[in-house]
Protein backbone atom coordinates (compact mmCIF):
# COMPACT_ATOMS: atom_id res chain seq x y z
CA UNK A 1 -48.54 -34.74 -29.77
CA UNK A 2 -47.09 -33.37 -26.50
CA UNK A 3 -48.35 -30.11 -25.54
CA UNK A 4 -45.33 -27.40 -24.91
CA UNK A 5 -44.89 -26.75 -21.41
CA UNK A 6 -43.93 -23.41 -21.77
CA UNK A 7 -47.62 -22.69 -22.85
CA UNK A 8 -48.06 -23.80 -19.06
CA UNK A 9 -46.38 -21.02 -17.69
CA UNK A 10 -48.19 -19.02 -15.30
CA UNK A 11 -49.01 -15.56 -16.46
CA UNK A 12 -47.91 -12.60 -14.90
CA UNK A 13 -50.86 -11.44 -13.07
CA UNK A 14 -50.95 -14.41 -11.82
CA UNK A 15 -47.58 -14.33 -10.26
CA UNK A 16 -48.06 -11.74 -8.66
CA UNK A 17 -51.51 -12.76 -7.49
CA UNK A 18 -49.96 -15.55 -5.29
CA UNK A 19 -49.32 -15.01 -1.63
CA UNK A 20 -45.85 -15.40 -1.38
CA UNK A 21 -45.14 -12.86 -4.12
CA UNK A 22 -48.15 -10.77 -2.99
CA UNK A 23 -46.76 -9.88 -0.03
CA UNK A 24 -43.68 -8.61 -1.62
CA UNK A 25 -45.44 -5.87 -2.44
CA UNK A 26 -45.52 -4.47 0.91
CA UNK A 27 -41.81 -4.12 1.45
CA UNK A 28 -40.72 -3.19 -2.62
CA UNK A 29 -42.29 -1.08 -4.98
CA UNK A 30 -44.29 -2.70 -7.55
CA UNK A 31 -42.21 -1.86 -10.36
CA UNK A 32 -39.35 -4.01 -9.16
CA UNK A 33 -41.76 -6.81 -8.35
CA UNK A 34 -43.03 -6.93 -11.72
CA UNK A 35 -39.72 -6.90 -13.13
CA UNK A 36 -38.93 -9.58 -10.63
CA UNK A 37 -41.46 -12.07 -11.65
CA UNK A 38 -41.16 -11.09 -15.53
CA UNK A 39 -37.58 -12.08 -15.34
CA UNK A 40 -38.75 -15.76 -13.22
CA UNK A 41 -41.19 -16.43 -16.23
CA UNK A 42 -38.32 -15.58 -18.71
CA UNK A 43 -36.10 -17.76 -17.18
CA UNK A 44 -38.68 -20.69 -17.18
CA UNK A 45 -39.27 -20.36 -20.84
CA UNK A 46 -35.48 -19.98 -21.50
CA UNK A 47 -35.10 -23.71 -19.95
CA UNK A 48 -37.84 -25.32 -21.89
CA UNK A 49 -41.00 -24.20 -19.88
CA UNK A 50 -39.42 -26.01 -16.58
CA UNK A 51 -41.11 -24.75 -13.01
CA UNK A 52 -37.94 -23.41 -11.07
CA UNK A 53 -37.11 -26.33 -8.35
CA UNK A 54 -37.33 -24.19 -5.50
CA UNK A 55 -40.88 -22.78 -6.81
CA UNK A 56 -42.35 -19.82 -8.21
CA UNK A 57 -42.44 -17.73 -4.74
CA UNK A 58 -38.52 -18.77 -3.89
CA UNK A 59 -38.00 -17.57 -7.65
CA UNK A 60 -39.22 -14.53 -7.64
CA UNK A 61 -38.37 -13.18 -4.21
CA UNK A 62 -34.47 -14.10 -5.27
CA UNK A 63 -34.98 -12.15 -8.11
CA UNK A 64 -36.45 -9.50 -6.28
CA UNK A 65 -33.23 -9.43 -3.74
CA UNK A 66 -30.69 -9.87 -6.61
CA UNK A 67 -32.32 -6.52 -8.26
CA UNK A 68 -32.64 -4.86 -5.06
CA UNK A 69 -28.47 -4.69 -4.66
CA UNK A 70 -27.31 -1.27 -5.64
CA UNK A 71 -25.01 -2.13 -8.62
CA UNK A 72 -22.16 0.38 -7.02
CA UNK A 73 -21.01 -2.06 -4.16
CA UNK A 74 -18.63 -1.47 -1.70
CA UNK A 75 -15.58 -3.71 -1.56
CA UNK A 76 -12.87 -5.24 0.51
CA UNK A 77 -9.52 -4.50 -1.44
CA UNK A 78 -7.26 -7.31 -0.51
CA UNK A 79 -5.07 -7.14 -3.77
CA UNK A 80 -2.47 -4.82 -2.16
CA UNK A 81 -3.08 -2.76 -4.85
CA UNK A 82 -3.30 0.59 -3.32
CA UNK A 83 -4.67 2.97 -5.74
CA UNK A 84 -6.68 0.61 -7.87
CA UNK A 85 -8.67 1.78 -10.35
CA UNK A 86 -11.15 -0.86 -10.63
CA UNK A 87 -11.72 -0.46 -7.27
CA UNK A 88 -12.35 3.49 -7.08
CA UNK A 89 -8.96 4.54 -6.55
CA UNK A 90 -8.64 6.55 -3.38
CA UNK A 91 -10.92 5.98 0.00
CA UNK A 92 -11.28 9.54 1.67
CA UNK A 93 -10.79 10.19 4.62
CA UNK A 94 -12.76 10.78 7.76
CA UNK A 95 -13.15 14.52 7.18
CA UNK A 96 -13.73 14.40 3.60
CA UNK A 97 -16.57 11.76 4.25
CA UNK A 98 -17.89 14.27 6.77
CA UNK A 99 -17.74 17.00 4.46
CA UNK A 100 -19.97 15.40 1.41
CA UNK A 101 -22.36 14.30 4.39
CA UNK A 102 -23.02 17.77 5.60
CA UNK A 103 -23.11 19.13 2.41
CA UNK A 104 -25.78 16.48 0.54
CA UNK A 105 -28.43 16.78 3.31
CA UNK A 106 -29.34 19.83 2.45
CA UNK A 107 -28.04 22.92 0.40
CA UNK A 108 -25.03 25.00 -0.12
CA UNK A 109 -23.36 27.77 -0.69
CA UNK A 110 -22.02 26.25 -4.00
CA UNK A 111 -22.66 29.55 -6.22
CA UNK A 112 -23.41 32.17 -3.85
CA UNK A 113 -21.33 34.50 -2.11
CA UNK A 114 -22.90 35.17 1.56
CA UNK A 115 -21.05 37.98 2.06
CA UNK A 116 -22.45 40.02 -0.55
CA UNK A 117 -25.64 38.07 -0.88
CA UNK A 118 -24.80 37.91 -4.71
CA UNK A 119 -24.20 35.06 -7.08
CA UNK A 120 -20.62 33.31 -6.84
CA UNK A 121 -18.42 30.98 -8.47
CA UNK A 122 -17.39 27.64 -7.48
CA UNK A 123 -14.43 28.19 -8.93
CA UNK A 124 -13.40 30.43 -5.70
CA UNK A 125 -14.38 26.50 -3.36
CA UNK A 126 -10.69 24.99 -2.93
CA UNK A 127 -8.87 27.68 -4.88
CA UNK A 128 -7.13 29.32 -1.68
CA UNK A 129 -6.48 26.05 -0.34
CA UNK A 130 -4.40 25.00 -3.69
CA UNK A 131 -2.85 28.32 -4.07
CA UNK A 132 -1.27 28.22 0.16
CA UNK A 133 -0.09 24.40 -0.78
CA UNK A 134 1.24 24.41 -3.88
CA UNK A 135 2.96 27.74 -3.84
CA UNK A 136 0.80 28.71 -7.32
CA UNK A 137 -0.88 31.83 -8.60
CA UNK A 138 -3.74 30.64 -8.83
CA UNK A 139 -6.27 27.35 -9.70
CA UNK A 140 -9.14 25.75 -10.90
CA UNK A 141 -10.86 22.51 -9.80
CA UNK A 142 -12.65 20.56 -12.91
CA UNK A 143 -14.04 16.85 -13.13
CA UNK A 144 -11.46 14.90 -13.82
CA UNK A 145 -7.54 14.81 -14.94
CA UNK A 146 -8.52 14.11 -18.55
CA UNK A 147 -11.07 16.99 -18.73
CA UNK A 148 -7.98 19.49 -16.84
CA UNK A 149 -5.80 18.51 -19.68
CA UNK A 150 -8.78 19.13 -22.37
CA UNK A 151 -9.66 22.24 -20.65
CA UNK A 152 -5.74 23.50 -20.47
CA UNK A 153 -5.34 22.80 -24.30
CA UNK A 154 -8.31 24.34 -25.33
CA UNK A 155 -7.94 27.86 -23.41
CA UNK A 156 -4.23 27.89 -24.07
CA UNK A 157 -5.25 27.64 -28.00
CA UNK A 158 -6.31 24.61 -28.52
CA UNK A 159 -9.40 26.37 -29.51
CA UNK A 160 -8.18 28.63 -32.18
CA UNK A 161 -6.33 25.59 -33.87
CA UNK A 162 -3.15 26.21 -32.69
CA UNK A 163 -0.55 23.83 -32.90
CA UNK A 164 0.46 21.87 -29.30
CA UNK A 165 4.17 20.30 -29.44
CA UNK A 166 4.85 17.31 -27.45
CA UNK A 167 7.71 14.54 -27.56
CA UNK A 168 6.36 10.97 -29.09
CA UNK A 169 7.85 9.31 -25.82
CA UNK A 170 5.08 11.32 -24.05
CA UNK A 171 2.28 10.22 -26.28
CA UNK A 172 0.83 7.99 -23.28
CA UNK A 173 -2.60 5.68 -23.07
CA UNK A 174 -4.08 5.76 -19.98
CA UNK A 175 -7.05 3.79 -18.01
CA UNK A 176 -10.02 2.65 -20.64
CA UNK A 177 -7.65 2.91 -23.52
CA UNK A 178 -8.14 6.94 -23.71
CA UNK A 179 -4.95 8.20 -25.03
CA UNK A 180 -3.06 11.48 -24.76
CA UNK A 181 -3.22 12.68 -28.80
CA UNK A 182 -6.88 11.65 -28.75
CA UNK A 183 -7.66 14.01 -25.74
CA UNK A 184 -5.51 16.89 -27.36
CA UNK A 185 -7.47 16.80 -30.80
CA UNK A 186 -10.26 16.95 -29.43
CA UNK A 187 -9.42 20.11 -27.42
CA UNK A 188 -8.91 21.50 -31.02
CA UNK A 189 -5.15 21.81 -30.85
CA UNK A 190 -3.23 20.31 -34.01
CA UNK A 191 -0.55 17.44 -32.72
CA UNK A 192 2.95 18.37 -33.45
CA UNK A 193 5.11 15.12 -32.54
CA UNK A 194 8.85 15.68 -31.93
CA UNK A 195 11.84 13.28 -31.21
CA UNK A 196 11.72 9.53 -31.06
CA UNK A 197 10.04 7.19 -28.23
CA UNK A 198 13.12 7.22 -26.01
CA UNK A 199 14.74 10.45 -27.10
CA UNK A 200 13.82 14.02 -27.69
CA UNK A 201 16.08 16.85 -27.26
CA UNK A 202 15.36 20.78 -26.88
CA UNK A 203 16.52 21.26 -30.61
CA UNK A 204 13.57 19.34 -31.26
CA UNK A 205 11.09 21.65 -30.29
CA UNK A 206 12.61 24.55 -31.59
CA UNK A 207 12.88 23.14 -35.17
CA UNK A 208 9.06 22.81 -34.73
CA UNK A 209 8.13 25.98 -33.64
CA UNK A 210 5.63 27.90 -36.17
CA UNK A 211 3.66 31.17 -35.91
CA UNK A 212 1.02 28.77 -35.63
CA UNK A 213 2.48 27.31 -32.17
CA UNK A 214 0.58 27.95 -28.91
CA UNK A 215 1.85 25.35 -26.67
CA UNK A 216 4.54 23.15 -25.59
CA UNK A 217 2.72 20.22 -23.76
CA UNK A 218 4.96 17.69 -21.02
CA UNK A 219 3.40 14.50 -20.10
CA UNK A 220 4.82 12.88 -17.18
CA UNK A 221 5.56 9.33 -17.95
CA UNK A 222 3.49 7.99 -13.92
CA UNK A 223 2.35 4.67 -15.69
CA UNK A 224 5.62 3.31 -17.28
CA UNK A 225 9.48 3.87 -17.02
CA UNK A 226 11.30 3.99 -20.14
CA UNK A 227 14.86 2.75 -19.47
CA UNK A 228 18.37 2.90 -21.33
CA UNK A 229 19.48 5.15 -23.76
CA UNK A 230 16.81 7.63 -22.72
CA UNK A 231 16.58 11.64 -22.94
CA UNK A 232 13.81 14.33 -22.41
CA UNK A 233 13.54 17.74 -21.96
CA UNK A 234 13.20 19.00 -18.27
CA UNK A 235 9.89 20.91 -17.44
CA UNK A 236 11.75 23.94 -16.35
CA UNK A 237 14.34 23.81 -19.50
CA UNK A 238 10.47 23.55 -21.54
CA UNK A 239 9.03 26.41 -19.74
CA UNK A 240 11.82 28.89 -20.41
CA UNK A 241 11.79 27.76 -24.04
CA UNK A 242 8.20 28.76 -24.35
CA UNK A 243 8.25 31.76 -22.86
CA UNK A 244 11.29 32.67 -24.50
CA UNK A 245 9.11 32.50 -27.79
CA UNK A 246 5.52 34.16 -26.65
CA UNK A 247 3.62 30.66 -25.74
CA UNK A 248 2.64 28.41 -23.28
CA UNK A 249 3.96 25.48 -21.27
CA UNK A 250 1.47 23.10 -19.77
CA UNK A 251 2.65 20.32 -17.78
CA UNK A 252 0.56 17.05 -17.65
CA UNK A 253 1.81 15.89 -13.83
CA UNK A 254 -0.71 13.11 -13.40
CA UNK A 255 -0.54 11.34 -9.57
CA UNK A 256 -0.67 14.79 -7.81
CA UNK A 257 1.56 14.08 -4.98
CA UNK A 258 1.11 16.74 -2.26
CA UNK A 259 4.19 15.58 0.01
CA UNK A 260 7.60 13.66 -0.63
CA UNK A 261 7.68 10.22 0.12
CA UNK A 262 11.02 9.47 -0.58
CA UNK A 263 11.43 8.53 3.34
CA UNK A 264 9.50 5.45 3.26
CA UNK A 265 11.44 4.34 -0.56
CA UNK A 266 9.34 5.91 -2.82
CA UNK A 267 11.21 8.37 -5.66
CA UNK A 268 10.79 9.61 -8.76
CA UNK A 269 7.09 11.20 -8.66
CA UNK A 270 7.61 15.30 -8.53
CA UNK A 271 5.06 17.10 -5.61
CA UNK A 272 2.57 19.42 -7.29
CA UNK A 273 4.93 22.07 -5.65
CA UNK A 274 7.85 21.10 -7.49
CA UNK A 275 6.08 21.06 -10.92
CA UNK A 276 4.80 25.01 -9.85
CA UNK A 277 8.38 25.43 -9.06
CA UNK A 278 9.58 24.48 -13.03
CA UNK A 279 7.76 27.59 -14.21
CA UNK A 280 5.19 26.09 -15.91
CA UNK A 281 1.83 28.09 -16.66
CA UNK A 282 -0.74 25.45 -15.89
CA UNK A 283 0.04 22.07 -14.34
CA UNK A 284 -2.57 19.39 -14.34
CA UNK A 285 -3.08 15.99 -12.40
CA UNK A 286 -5.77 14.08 -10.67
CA UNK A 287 -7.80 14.12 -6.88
CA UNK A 288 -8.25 10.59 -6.42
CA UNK A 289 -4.39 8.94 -6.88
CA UNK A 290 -1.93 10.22 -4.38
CA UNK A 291 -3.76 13.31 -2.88
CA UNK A 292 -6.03 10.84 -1.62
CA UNK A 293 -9.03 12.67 -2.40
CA UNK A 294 -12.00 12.28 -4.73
CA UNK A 295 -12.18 12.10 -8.47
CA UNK A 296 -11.25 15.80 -9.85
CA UNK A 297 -9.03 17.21 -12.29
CA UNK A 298 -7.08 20.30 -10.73
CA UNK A 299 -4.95 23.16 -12.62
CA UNK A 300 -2.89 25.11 -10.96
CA UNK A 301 -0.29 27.50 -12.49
CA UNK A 302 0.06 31.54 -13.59
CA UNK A 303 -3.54 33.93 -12.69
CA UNK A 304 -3.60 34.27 -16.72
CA UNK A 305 -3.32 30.90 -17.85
CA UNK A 306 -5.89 29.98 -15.22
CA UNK A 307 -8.38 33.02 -16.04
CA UNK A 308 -8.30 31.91 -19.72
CA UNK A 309 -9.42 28.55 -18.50
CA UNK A 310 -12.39 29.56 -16.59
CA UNK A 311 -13.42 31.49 -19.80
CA UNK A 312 -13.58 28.67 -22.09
CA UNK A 313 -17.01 27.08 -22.86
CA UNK A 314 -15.32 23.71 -22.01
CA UNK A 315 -14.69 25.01 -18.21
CA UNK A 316 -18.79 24.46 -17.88
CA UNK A 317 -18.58 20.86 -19.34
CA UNK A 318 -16.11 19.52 -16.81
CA UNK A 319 -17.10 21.27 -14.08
CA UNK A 320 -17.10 19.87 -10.56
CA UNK A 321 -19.91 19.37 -8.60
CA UNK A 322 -20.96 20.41 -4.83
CA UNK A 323 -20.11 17.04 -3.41
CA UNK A 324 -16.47 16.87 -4.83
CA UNK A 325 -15.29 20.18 -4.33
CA UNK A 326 -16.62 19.48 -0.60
CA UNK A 327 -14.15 16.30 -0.06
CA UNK A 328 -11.46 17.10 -2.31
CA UNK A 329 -11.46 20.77 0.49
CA UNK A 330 -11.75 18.43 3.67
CA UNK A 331 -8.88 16.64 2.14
CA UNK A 332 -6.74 19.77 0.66
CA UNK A 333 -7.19 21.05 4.55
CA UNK A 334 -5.19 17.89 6.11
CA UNK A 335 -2.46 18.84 4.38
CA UNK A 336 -1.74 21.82 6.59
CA UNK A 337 -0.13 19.38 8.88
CA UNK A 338 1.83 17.15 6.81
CA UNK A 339 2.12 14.18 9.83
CA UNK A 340 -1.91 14.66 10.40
CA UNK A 341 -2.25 14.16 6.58
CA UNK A 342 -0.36 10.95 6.58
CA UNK A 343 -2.44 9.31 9.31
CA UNK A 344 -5.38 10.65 8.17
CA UNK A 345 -5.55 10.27 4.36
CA UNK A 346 -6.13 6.36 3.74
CA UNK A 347 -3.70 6.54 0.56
CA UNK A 348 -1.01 7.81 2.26
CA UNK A 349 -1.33 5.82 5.50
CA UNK A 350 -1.38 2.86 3.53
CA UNK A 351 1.86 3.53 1.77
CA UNK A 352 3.92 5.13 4.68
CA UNK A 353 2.76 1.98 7.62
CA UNK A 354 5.21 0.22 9.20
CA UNK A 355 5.97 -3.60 7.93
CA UNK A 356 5.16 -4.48 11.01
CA UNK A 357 1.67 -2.90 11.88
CA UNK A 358 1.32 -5.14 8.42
CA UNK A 359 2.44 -7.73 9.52
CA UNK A 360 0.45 -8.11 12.72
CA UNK A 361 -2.92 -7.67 10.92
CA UNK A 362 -2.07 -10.51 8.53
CA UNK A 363 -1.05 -13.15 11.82
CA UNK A 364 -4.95 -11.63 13.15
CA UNK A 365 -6.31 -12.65 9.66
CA UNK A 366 -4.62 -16.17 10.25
CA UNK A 367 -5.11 -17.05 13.48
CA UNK A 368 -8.47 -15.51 13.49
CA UNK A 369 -9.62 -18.01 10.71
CA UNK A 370 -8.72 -20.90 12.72
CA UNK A 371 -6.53 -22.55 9.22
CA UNK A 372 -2.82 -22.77 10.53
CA UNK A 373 -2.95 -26.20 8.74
CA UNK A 374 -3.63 -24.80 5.14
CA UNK A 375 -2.66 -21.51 5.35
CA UNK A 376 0.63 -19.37 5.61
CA UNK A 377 2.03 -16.33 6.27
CA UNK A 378 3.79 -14.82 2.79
CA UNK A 379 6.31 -12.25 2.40
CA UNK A 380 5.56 -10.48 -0.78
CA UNK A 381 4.97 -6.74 -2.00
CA UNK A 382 2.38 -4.07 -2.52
CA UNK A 383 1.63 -1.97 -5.67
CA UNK A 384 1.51 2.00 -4.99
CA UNK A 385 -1.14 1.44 -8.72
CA UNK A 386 -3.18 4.18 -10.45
CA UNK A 387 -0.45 4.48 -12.73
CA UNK A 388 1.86 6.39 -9.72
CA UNK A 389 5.11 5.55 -8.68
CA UNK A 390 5.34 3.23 -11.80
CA UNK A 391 7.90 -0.02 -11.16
CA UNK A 392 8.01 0.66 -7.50
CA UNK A 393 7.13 -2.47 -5.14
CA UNK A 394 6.11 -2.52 -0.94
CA UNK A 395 7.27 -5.17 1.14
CA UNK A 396 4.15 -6.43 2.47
CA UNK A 397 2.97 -9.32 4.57
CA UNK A 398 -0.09 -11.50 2.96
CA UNK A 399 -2.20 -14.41 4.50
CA UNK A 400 -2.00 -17.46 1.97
CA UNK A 401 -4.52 -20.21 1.55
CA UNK A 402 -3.94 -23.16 -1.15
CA UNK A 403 -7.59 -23.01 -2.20
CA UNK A 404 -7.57 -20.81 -5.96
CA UNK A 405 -11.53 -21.21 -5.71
CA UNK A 406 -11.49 -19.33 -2.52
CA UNK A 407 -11.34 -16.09 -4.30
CA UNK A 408 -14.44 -16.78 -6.09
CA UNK A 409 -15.87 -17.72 -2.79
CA UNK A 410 -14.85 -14.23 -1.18
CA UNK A 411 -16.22 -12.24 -4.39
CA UNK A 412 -19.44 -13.55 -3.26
CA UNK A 413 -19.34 -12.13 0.09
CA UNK A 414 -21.04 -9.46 1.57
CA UNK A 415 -19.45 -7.30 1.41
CA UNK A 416 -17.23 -8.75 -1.80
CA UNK A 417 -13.21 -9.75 -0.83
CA UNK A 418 -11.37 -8.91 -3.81
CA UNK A 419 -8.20 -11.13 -3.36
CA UNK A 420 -4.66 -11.68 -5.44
CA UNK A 421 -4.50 -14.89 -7.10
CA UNK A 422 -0.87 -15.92 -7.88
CA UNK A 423 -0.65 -19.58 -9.15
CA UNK A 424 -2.93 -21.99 -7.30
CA UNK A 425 -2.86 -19.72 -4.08
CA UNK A 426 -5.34 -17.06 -2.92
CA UNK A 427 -3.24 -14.19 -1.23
CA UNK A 428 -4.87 -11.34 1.14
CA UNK A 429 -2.54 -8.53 1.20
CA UNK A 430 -2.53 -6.79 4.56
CA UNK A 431 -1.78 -3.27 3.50
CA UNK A 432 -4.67 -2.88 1.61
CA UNK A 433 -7.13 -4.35 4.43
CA UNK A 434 -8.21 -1.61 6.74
CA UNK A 435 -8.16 -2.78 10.63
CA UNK A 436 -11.82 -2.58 11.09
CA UNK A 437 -12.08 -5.13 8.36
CA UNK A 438 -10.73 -7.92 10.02
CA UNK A 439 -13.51 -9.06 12.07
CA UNK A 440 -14.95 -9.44 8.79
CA UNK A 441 -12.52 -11.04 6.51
CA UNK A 442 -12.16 -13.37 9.21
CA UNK A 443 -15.63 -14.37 9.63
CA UNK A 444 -16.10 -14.73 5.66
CA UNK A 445 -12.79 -17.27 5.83
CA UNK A 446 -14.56 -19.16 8.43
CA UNK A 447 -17.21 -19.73 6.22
């Protein structure tokens, strides 16, 4: 009878008693050795009690590196996709990078007011800058977009278990499959659906009003267009009904666009300061899509709507931290000069450059990887993505190579090239490809 070879396998001690992984120890903590050389062994007996090919040191120290790789990697985004969520949405900018530097090394004023020498509020860190940009009474800077909208619902009467109204062709999913009625029950607000999925009309609101009623909610549709016979309610013409009757209007804006771009093609997203111009008492939407910022959820809108939000319990559950409030500030503060903000802020850079500056860094990408033969320069277009500026498409210029298994090639990397595959063709989109990434898209093409 033939003995098992995976009785053969050495044990762990002894793995780690050999020289080559021995001396691993003096460059990684134990811990990750161990795991290393558990997970070699594991792998042996998974194939039948096999020695690995390249040996038992080779097998362990690639384990070793593959664990040593921080699992949050940073990426090369040449999809063209500019906000893309799989990809962490916005890059900051220079100052905002700057700002969560000087702020991590050390500590911070975060909840402590220097002049007085007393405790303070972090709710006071970007709340001037908001209030000078957006033309608001006042605002609030929380985690994210989804916990503004919780929050908003919640103070507003959500809490009591007041009844929210809101049209069914506003009843939108958003990233992860999170959906707008899930997030407003569990504020404690009782849905109240009115109108149809293309058409709701003011009379529909008022037939649902109730003693009972304590908000009138407007989502704005940033992900999807709904086209045709279509009608909604205008955020002002909302506002002035619910103030007319003694409640609340709270406007879910979404992208948070801090300046129009309608000069370089792109309509149809309201600024934050038009949505505080409507009359709304608290408008939500995100840091990290078109402000260009980090990942927060900011309210802005009337001192009392705002003050009732820093009250609830739910304000401490979705509150931001040091480093946030630090970027999302550095990046609130470009904005002062709306032409520094636009070359400054990645986001908006990328969607306000000229085709040609595009252009030119796709040629470098080409020429630069020495494969005229194979390759191509493609006209094609850009997504603005993180559900903003839904249906709208940027001419862009994108280096083309034949090869679909290229793009599993790139992935691999360091750092990874995420690239567009369209057919059999890998595409690198030039917008999305910063100019000190070049060098080293070419080099990993030459490879």
């Amino acid at each position: 009878m033939t003995a098992d070879p995976r009785r053969q396998l050495p044990s762990i001690d002894a793995l780690l008693a050999a020289p080559g992984v021995d001396s691993l120890l003096a460059t990684h903590p134990r811990a990750l050795v161990l795991k290393a050389a558990r997970e070699a062994v594991d792998a042996a007996r998974v194939n039948g009690g096999m020695v690995p090919a390249e040996g038992w040191d080779a097998a362990v120290r690639a384990a070793v590196r593959r664990l040593a790789v921080p699992s949050l990697a940073p990426v090369i985004n040449a999809t063209g996709v500019v906000l893309h969520t799989n990809l962490g949405r916005a890059p900051l900018a220079p100052a905002a990078v700057a700002a969560i530097t000087r702020v991590a090394q050390g500590y911070a004023a975060l909840e402590y007011d220097l002049g007085r020498g007393t405790r303070g509020s972090r709710h006071a860190i970007c709340r001037d800058l908001l209030v000078e940009l957006t033309g608001a009474a006042d605002a609030l800077v929380v985690n994210n977009a989804a916990g503004a909208v919780l929050l908003a619902l919640s103070a507003l009467g959500g809490a009591s278990g007041g009844d929210v109204i809101v049209s069914r062709g506003e009843l939108v999913e958003i990233g992860g499959s999170f959906r707008i009625p899930d997030i407003m029950a569990r504020s404690g607000a009782r849905v109240v659906e009115v109108g149809t999925t293309n058409r709701t009309h003011p009379k529909d609101y008022d037939r649902a009003l109730t003693p009972n009623t304590k908000a009138l909610l407007k989502v704005h549709r940033s992900n999807f267009q709904v086209t045709g016979f279509t009608a909604d309610v205008a955020v002002v013409e909302l506002a002035e009904l619910a103030h007319a009757r003694g409640i609340a209007c709270v406007y879910d804006l979404g992208s948070g666009l801090m300046m129009n771009l309608s000069s370089w093609g792109l309509v149809g997203e309201p600024t934050v300061a038009e949505a505080v111009a409507t009359g709304a008492d608290l408008i939500a939407f995100s840091g990290d899509k078109l402000l260009g910022g980090p990942q927060a959820g900011i309210l802005v809108g009337s001192e009392a709507a705002i003050a009732a939000c820093r009250a609830d319990p739910i304000a401490r559950t979705v509150r931001a931290d040091k480093l946030t409030l630090a970027a999302l500030e550095a990046t609130l503060a470009l904005y002062r000069d709306p032409e520094v903000a636009r070359r400054e802020i990645p986001v908006l850079r990328m969607l306000t450059e000229p085709l040609a500056v595009i252009k030119e860094r796709a040629e470098q990408i080409l020429n630069g990887a020495k494969l005229r033969d194979e390759a191509q320069l493609v006209e094609g277009d850009s997504e603005v993505g993180g559900g903003s500026f839904p249906g709208a498409k940027l001419p862009t210029w994108l280096a083309g190579f034949p090869d679909e298994s290229l793009a599993e090639r790139l992935r691999a990397n360091d750092p990874p090239i995420i690239a567009r595959v369209a057919g059999s063709r890998v595409l690198l989109d030039a917008r999305t490809i910063f100019p000190e990434q070049i060098e080293t898209v070419v080099a990993a093409l030459r490879g």
